[in-house]
C-alpha atoms as a PDB file:
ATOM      1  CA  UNK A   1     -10.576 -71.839-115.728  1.00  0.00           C
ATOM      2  CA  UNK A   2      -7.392 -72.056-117.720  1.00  0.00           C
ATOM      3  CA  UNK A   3      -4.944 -73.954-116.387  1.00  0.00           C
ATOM      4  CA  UNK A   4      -1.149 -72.845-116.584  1.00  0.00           C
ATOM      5  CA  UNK A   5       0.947 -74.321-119.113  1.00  0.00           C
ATOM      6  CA  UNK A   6       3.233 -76.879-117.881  1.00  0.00           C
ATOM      7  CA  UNK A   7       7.059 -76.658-119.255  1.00  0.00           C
ATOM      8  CA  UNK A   8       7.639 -79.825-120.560  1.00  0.00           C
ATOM      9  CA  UNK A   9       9.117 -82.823-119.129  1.00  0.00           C
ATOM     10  CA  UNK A  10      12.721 -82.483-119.289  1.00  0.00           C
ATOM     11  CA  UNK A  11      14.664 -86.029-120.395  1.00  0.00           C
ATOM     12  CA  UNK A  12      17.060 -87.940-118.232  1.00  0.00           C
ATOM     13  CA  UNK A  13      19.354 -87.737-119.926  1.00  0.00           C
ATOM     14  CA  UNK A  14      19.504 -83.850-120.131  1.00  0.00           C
ATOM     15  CA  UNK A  15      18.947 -84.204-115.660  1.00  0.00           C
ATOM     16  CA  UNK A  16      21.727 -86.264-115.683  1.00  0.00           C
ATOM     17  CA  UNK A  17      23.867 -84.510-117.519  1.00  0.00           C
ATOM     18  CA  UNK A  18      23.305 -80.620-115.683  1.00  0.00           C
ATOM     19  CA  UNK A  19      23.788 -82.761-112.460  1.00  0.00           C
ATOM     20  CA  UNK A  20      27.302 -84.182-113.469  1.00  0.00           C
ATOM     21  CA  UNK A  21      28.331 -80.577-115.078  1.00  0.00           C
ATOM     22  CA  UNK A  22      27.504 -79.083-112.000  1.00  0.00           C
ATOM     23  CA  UNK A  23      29.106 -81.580-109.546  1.00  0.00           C
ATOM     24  CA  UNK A  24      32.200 -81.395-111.736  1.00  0.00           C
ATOM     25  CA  UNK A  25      32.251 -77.694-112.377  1.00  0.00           C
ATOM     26  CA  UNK A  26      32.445 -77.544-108.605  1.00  0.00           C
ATOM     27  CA  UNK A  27      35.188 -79.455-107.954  1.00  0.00           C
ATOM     28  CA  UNK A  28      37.545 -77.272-110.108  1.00  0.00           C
ATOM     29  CA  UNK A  29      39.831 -76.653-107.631  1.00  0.00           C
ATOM     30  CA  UNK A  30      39.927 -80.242-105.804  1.00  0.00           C
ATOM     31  CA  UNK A  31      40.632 -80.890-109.518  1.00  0.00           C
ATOM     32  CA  UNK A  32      43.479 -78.842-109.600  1.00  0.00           C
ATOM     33  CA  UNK A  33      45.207 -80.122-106.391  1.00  0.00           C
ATOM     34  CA  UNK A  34      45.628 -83.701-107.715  1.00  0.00           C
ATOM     35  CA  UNK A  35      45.774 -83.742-111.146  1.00  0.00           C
ATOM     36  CA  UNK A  36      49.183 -83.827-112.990  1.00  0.00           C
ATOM     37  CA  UNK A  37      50.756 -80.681-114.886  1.00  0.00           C
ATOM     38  CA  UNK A  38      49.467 -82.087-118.352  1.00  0.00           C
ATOM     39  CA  UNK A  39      46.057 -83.046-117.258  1.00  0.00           C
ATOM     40  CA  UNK A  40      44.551 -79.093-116.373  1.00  0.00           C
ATOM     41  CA  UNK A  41      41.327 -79.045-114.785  1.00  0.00           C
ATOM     42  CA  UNK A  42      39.068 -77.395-117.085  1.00  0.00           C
ATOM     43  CA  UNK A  43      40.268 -79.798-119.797  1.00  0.00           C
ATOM     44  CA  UNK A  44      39.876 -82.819-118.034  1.00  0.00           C
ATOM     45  CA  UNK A  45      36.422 -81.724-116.924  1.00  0.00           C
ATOM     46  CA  UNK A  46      35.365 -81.163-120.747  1.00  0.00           C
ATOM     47  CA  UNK A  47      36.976 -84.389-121.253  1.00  0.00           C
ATOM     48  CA  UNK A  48      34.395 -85.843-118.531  1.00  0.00           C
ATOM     49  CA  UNK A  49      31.333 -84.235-120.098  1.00  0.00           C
ATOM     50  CA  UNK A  50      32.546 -84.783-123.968  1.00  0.00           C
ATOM     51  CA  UNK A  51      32.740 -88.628-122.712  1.00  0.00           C
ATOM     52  CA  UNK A  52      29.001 -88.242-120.836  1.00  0.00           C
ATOM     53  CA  UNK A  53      27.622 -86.476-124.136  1.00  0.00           C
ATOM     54  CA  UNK A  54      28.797 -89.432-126.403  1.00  0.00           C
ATOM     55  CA  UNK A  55      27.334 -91.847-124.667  1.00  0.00           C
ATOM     56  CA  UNK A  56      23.911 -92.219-124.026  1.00  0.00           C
ATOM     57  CA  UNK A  57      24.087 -95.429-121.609  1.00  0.00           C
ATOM     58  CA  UNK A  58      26.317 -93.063-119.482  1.00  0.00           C
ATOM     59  CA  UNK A  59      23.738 -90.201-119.797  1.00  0.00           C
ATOM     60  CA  UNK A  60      21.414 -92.560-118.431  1.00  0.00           C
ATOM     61  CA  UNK A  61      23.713 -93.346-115.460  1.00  0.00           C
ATOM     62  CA  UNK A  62      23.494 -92.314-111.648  1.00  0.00           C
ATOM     63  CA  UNK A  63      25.671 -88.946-112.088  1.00  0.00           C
ATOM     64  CA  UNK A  64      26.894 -89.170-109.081  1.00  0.00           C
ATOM     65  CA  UNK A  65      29.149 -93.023-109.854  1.00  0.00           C
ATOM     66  CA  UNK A  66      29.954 -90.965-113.595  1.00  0.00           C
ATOM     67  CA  UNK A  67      31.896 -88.663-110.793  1.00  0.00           C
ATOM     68  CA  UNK A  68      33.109 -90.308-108.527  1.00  0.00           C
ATOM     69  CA  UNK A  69      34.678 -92.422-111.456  1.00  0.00           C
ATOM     70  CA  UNK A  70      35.810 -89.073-113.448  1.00  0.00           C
ATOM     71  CA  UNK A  71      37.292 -88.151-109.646  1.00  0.00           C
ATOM     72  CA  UNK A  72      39.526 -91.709-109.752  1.00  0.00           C
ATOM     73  CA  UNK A  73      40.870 -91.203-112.948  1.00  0.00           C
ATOM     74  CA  UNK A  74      41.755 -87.760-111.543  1.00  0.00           C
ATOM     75  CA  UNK A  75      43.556 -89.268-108.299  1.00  0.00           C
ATOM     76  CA  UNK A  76      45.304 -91.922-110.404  1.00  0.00           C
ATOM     77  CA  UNK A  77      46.425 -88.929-112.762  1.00  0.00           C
ATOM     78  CA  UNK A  78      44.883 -90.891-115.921  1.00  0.00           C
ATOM     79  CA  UNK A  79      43.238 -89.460-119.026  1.00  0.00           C
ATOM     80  CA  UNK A  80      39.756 -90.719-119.819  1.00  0.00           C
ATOM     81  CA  UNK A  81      39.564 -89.730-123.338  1.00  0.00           C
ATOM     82  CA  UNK A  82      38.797 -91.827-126.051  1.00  0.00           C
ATOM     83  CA  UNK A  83      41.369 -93.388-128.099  1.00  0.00           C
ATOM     84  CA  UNK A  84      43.891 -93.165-124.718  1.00  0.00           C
ATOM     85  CA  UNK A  85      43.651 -96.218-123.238  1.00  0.00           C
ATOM     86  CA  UNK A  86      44.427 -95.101-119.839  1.00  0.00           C
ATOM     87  CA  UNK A  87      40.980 -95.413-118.326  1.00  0.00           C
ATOM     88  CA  UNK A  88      37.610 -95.712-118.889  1.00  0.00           C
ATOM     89  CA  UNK A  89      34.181 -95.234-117.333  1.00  0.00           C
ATOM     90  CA  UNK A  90      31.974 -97.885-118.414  1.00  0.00           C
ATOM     91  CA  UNK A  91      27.788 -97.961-117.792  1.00  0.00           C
ATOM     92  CA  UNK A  92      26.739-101.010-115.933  1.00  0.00           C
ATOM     93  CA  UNK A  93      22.938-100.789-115.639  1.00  0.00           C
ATOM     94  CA  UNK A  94      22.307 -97.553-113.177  1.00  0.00           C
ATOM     95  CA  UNK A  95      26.105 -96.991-112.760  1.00  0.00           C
ATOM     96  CA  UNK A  96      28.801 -95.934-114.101  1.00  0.00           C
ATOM     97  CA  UNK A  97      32.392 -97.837-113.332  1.00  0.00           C
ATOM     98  CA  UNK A  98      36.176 -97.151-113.556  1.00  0.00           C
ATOM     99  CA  UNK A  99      38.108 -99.111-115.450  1.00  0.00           C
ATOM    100  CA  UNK A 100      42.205 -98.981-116.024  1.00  0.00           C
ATOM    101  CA  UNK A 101      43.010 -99.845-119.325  1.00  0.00           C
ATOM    102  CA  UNK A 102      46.297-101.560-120.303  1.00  0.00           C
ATOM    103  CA  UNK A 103      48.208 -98.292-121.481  1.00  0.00           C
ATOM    104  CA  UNK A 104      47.042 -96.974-117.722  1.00  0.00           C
ATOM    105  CA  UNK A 105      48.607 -99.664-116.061  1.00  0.00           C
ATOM    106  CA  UNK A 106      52.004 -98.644-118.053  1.00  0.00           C
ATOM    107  CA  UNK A 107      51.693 -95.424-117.529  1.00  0.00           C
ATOM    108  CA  UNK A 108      51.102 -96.204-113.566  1.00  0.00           C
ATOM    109  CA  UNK A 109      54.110 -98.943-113.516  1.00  0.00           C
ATOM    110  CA  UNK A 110      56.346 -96.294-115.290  1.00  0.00           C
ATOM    111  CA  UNK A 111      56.432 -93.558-112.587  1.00  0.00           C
ATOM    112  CA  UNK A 112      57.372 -96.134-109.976  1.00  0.00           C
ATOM    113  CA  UNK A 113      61.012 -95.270-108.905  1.00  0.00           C
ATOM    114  CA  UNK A 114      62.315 -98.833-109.289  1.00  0.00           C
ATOM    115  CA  UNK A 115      61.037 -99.501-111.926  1.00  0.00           C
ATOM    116  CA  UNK A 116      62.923 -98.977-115.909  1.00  0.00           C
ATOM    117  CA  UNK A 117      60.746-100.815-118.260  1.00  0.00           C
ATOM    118  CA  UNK A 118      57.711-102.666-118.148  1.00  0.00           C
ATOM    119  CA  UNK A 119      55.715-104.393-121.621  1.00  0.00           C
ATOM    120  CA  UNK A 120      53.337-107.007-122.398  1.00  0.00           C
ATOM    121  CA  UNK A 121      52.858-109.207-125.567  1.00  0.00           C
ATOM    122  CA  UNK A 122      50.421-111.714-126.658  1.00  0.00           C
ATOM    123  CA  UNK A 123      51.684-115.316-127.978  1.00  0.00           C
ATOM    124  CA  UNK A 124      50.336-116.481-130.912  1.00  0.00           C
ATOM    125  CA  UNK A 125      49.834-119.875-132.708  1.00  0.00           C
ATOM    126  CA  UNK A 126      53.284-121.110-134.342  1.00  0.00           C
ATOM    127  CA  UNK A 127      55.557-118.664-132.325  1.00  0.00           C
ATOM    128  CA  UNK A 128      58.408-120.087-130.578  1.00  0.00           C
ATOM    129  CA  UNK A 129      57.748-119.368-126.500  1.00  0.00           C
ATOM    130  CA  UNK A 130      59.768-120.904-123.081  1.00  0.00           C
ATOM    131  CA  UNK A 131      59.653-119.952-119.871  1.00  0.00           C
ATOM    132  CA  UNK A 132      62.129-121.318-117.516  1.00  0.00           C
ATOM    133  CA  UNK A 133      61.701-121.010-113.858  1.00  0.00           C
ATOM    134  CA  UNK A 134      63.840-121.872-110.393  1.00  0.00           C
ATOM    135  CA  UNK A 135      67.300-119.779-109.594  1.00  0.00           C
ATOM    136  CA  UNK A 136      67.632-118.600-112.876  1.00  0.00           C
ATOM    137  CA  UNK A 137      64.420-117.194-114.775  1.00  0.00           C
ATOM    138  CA  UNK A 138      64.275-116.701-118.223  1.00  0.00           C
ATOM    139  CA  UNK A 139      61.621-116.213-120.765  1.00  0.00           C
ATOM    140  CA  UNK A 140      61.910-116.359-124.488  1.00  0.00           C
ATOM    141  CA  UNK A 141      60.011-115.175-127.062  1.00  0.00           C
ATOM    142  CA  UNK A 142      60.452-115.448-130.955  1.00  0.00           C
ATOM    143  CA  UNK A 143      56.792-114.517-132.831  1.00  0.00           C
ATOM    144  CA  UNK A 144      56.879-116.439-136.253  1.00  0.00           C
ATOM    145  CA  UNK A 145      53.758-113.588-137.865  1.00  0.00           C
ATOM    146  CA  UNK A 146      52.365-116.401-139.099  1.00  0.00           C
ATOM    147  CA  UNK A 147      48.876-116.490-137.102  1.00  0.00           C
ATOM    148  CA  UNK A 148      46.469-114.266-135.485  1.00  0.00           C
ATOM    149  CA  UNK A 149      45.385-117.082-132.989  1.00  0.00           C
ATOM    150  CA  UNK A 150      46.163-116.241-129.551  1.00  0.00           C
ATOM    151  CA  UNK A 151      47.303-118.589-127.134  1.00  0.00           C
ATOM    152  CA  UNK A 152      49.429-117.362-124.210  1.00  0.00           C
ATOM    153  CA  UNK A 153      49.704-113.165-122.426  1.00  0.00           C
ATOM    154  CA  UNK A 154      52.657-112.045-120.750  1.00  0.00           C
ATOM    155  CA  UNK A 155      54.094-109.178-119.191  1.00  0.00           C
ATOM    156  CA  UNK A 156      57.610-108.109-118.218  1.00  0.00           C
ATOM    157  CA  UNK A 157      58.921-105.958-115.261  1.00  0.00           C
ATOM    158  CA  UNK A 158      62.702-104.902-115.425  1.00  0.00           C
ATOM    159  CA  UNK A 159      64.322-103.030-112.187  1.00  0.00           C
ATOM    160  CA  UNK A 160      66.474-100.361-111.981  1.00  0.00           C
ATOM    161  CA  UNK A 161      68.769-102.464-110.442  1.00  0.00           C
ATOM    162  CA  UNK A 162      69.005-105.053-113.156  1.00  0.00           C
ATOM    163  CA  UNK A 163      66.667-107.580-111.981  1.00  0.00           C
ATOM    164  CA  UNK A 164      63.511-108.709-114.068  1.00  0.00           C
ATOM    165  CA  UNK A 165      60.561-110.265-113.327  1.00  0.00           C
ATOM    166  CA  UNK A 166      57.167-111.588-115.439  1.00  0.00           C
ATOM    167  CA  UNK A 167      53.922-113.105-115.725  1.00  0.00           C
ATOM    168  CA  UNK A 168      52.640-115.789-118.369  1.00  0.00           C
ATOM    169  CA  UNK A 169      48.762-116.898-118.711  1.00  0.00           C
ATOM    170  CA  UNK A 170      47.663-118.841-121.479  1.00  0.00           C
ATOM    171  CA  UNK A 171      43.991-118.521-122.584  1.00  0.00           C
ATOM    172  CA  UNK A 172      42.473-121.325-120.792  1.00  0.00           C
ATOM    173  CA  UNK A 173      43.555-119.231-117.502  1.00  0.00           C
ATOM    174  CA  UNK A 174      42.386-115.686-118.578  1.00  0.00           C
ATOM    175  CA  UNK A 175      39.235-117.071-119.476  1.00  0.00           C
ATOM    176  CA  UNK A 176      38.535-118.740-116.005  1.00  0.00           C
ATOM    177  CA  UNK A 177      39.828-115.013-114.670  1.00  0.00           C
ATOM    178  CA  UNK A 178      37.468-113.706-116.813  1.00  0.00           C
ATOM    179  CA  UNK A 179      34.266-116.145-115.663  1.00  0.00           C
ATOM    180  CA  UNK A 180      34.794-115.860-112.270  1.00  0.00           C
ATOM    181  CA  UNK A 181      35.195-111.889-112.332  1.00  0.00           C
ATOM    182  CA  UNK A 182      33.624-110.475-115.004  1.00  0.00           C
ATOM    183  CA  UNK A 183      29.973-109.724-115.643  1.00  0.00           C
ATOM    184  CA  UNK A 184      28.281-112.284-118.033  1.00  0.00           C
ATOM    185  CA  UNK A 185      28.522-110.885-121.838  1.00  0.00           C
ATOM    186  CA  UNK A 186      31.045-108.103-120.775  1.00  0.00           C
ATOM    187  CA  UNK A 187      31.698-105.843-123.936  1.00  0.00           C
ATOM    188  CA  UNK A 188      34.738-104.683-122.839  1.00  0.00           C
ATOM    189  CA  UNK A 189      36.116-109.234-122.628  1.00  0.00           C
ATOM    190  CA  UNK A 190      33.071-109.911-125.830  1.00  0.00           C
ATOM    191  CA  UNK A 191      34.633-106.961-127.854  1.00  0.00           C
ATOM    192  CA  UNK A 192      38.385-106.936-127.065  1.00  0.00           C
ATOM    193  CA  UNK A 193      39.248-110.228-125.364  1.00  0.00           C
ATOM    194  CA  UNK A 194      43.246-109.676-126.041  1.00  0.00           C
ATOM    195  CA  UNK A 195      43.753-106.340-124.709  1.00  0.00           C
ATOM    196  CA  UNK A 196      41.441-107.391-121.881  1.00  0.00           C
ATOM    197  CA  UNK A 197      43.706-110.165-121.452  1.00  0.00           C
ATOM    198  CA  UNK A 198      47.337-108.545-121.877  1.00  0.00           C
ATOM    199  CA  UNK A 199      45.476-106.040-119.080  1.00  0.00           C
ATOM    200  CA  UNK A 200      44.997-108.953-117.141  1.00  0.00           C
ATOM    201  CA  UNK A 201      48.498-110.068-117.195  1.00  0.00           C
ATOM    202  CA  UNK A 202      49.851-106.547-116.755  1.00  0.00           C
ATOM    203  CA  UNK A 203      47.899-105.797-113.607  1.00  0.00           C
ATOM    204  CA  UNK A 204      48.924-109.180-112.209  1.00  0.00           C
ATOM    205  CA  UNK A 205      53.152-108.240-112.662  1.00  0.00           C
ATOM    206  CA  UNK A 206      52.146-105.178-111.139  1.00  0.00           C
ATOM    207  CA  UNK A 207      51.314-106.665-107.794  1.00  0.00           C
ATOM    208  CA  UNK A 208      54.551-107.606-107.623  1.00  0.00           C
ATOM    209  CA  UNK A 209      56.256-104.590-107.818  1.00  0.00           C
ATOM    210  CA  UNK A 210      57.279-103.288-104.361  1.00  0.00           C
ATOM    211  CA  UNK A 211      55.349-100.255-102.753  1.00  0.00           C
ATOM    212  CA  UNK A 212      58.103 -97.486-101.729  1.00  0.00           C
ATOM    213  CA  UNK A 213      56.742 -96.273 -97.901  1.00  0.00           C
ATOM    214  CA  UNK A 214      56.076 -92.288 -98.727  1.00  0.00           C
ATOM    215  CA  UNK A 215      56.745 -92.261-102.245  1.00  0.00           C
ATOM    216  CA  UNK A 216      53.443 -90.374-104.380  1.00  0.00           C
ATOM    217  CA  UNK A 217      53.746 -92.243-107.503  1.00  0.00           C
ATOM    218  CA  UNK A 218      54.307 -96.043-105.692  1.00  0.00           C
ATOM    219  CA  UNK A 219      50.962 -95.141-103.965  1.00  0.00           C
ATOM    220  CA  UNK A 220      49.103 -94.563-106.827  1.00  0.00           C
ATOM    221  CA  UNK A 221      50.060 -97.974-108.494  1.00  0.00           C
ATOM    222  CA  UNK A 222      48.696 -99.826-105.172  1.00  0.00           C
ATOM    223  CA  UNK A 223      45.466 -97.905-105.090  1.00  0.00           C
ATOM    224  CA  UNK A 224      45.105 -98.461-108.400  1.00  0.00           C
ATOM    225  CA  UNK A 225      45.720-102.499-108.024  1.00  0.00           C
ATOM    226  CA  UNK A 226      43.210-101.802-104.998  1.00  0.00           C
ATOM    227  CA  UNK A 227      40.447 -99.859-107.364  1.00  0.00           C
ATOM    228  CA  UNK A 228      40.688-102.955-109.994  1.00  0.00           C
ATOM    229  CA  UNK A 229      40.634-105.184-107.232  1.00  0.00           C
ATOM    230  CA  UNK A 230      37.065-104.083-106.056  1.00  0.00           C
ATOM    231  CA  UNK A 231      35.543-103.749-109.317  1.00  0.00           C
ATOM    232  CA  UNK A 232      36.456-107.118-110.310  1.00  0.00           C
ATOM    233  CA  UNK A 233      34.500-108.548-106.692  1.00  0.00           C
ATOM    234  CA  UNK A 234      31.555-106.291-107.795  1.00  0.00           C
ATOM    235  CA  UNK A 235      31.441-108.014-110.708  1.00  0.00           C
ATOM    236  CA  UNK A 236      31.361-111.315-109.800  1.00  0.00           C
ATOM    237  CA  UNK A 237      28.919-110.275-106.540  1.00  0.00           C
ATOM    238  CA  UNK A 238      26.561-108.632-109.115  1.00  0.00           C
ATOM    239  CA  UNK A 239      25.563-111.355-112.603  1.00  0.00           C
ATOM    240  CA  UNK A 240      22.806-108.992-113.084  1.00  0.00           C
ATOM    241  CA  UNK A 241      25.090-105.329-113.726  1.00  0.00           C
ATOM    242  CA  UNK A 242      25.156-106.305-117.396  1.00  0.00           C
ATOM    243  CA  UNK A 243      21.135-105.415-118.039  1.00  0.00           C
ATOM    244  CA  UNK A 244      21.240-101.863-119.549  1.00  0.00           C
ATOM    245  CA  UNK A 245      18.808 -99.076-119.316  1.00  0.00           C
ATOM    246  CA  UNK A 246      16.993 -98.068-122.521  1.00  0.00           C
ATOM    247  CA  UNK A 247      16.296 -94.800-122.737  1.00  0.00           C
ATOM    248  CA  UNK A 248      11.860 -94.325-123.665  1.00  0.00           C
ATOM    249  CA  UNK A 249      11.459 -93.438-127.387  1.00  0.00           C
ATOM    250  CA  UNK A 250      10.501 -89.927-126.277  1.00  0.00           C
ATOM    251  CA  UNK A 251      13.612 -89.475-125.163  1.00  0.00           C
ATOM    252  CA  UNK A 252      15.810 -90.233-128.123  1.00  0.00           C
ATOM    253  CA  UNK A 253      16.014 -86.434-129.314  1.00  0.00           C
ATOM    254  CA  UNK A 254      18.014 -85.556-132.301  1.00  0.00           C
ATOM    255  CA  UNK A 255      21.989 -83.980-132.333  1.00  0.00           C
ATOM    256  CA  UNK A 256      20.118 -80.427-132.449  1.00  0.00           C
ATOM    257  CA  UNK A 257      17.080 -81.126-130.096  1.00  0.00           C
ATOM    258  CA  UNK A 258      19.444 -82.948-127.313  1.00  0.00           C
ATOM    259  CA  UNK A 259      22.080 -80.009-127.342  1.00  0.00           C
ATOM    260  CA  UNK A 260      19.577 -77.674-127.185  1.00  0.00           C
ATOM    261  CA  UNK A 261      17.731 -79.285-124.384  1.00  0.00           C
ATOM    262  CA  UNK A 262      20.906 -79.083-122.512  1.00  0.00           C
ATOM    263  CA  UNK A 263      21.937 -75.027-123.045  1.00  0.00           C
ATOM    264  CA  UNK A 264      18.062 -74.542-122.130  1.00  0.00           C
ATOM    265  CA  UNK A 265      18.216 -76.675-118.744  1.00  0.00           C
ATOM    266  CA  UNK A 266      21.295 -74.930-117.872  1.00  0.00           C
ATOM    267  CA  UNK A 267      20.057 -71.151-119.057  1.00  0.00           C
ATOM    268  CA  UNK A 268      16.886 -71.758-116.280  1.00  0.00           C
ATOM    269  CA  UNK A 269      19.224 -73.022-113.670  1.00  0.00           C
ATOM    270  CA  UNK A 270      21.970 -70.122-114.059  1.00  0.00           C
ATOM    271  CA  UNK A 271      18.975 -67.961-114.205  1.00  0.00           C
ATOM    272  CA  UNK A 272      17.489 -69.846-111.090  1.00  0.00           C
ATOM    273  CA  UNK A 273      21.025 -69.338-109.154  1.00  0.00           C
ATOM    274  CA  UNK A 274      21.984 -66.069-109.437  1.00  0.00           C
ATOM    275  CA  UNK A 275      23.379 -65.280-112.677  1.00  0.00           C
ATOM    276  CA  UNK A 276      21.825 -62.648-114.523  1.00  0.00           C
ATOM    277  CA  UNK A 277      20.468 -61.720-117.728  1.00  0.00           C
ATOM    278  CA  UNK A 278      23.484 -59.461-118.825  1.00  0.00           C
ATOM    279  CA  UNK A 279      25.987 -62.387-117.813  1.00  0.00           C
ATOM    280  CA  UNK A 280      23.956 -64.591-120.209  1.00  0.00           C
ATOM    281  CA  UNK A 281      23.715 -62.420-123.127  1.00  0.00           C
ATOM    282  CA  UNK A 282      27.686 -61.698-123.028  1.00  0.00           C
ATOM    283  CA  UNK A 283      28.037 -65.438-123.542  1.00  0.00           C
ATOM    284  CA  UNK A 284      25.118 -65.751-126.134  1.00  0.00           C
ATOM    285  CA  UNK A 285      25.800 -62.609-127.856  1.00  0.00           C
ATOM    286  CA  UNK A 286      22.247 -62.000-129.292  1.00  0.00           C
ATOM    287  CA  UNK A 287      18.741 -63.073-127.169  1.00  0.00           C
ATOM    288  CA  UNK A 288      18.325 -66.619-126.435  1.00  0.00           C
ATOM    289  CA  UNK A 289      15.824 -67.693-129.210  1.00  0.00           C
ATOM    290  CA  UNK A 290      18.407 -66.682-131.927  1.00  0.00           C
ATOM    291  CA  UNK A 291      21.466 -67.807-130.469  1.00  0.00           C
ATOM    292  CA  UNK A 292      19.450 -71.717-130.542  1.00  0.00           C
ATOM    293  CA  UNK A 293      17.844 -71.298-133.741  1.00  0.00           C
ATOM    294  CA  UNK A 294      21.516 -70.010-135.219  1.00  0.00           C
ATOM    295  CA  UNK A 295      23.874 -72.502-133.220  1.00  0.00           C
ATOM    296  CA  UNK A 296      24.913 -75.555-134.105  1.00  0.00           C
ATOM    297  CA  UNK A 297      25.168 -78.359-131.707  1.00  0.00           C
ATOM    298  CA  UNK A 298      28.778 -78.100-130.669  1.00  0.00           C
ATOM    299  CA  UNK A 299      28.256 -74.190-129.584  1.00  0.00           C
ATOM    300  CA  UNK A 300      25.138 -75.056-127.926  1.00  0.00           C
ATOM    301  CA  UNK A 301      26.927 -77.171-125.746  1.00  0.00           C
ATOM    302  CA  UNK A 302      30.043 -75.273-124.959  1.00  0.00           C
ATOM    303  CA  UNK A 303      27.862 -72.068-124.114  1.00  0.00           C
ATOM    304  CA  UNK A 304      26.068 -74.747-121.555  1.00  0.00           C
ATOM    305  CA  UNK A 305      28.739 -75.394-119.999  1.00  0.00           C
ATOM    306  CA  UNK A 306      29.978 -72.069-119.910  1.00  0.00           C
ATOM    307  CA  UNK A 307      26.727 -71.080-118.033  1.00  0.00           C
ATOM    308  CA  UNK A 308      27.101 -74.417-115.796  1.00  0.00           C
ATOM    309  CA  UNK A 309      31.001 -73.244-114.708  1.00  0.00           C
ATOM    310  CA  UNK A 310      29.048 -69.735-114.135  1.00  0.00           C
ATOM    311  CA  UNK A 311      26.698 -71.122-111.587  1.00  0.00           C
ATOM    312  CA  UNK A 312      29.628 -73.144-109.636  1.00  0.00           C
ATOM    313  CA  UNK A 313      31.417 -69.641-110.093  1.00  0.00           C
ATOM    314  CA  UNK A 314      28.638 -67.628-108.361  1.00  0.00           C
ATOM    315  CA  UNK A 315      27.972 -70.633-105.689  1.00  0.00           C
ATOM    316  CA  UNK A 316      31.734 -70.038-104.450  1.00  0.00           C
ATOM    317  CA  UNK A 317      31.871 -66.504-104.389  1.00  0.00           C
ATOM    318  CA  UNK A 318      28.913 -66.342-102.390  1.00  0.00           C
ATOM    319  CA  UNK A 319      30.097 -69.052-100.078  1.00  0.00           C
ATOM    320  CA  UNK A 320      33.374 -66.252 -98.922  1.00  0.00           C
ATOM    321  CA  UNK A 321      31.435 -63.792 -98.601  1.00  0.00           C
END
């Protein structure tokens, strides 16, 4: 007897990333609640899933810590796109973390209502550098351009009502921060040890700013400081969250194979949840085998997630009815 044909395996990566479209897609309107004016919902999702697609350590992450770290950078009201600085989502192993990056922890400091002006700068060999302390605090700073060779981070807070405060670490103290709270071989501290370290020192002037009792943006600054805070005890709790997943040679699929994997996944799920053959076509245009042998990757992947935003679409309307 003939035995059915089996569909083929579908990759993890391609599981992974339907689960986090889906997950996402349906939390459009949480989205929308707490996300700033500039940072729209549907953008910051494809933002999310642009980030996912680039990456295939984060394809190969448990979806649901890509979201729930897509869902901080949502509270905190920071942009996760690359090039930004303001946060980033990071694959440890089977996870996926949150990070702030240093322009996040500006852009955090800034909306504080005390707070006018806040900076950091790195000290290098041959620049002229004091710090005096006691009733009268002052810090100078003259760079001389004449070396690359760090030596001392700092970071400045000035008040709206004229006072100023700062933090100084010198690179024998950022790298014991760095041993005793970040994972062995980090590449965010092996890669870019001097914005990792200006972060460092920026984070650390930011607990001392004040919290303001009922104030929105004040809050946000100490769950931020609160976020960091835990990630840096996972890290030192966990020496072994720097071992990666490799993804099995039969799962390393070309640009074209990969995006089309993903529109297919998601055409059988829409299918499998409600959405129709008419609703697909006016997306696809023409039947499904042309539209993947005449797409190119990009428009495979934007009519997937289309047809992912259509399920979550369905889902709801059926749930008020």
């Amino acid at each position: 007897m003939n035995q059915p044909a089996k569909k083929p395996q579908v990759p993890v990566t391609q599981q992974n990333y339907l689960e986090v479209s889906t997950i996402l897609n349906g939390q459009i309107g949480s989205l929308e609640k707490i996300l700033p004016n500039n940072l729209g919902p549907e953008r910051f999702v494809r933002t999310g899933l642009s980030l996912l697609r680039n990456n295939n350590k984060l394809m190969l992450c448990d979806p649901n810590t890509f979201c729930l770290s897509i869902m901080r950078a949502a509270e905190l009201g920071l942009s996760v796109s690359s090039g930004v600085d303001e946060a980033y989502i990071i694959p440890y192993g089977q996870n996926a973390e949150f990070q702030i990056g240093y322009r996040g922890w500006l852009k955090l400091a800034m909306q504080h209502p005390d707070v006018q002006d806040i900076y950091g700068y790195t000290v290098f060999k041959g620049d002229t550098f004091s710090v005096k302390l006691g009733s009268t605090m002052e810090l100078v700073h003259e760079p001389s351009f004449e070396s690359t060779e760090a030596e001392k981070y700092y970071a400045v807070v000035k008040f709206k009502n004229g006072s100023t405060r700062f933090e100084v670490m010198t690179k024998q103290q950022v790298e014991i921060h760095k041993n005793k709270y970040a994972a062995k071989n980090s590449p965010a501290w092996t890669g870019s040890f001097d914005a990792m370290a200006l972060k460092t020192v920026l984070k650390k002037i930011c607990k001392k700013i004040p919290a303001t009792v009922d104030n929105q943006e004040s809050n946000k600054l100490t769950d931020a400081i609160q976020i960091d805070d835990d990630t840096e005890i996972k890290d030192f709790q966990n020496p072994y969250k720097t071992m990666q997943l490799q993804a099995e040679p039969s799962e390393r699929l070309g640009e074209k194979e990969e995006a089309k994997a993903i529109f297919l996944v998601a055409a059988d799920n829409a299918l499998a949840n409600g959405v129709t053959k008419a609703a697909i076509k006016s997306i696809t245009k023409v039947d499904l085998t042309s539209f993947i042998a005449e797409s190119d990757p990009a428009t495979l992947i934007a009519a997937a997630d289309v047809l992912i935003a259509a399920v979550a679409e369905t889902k709801a309307n059926a749930t008020t009815k």
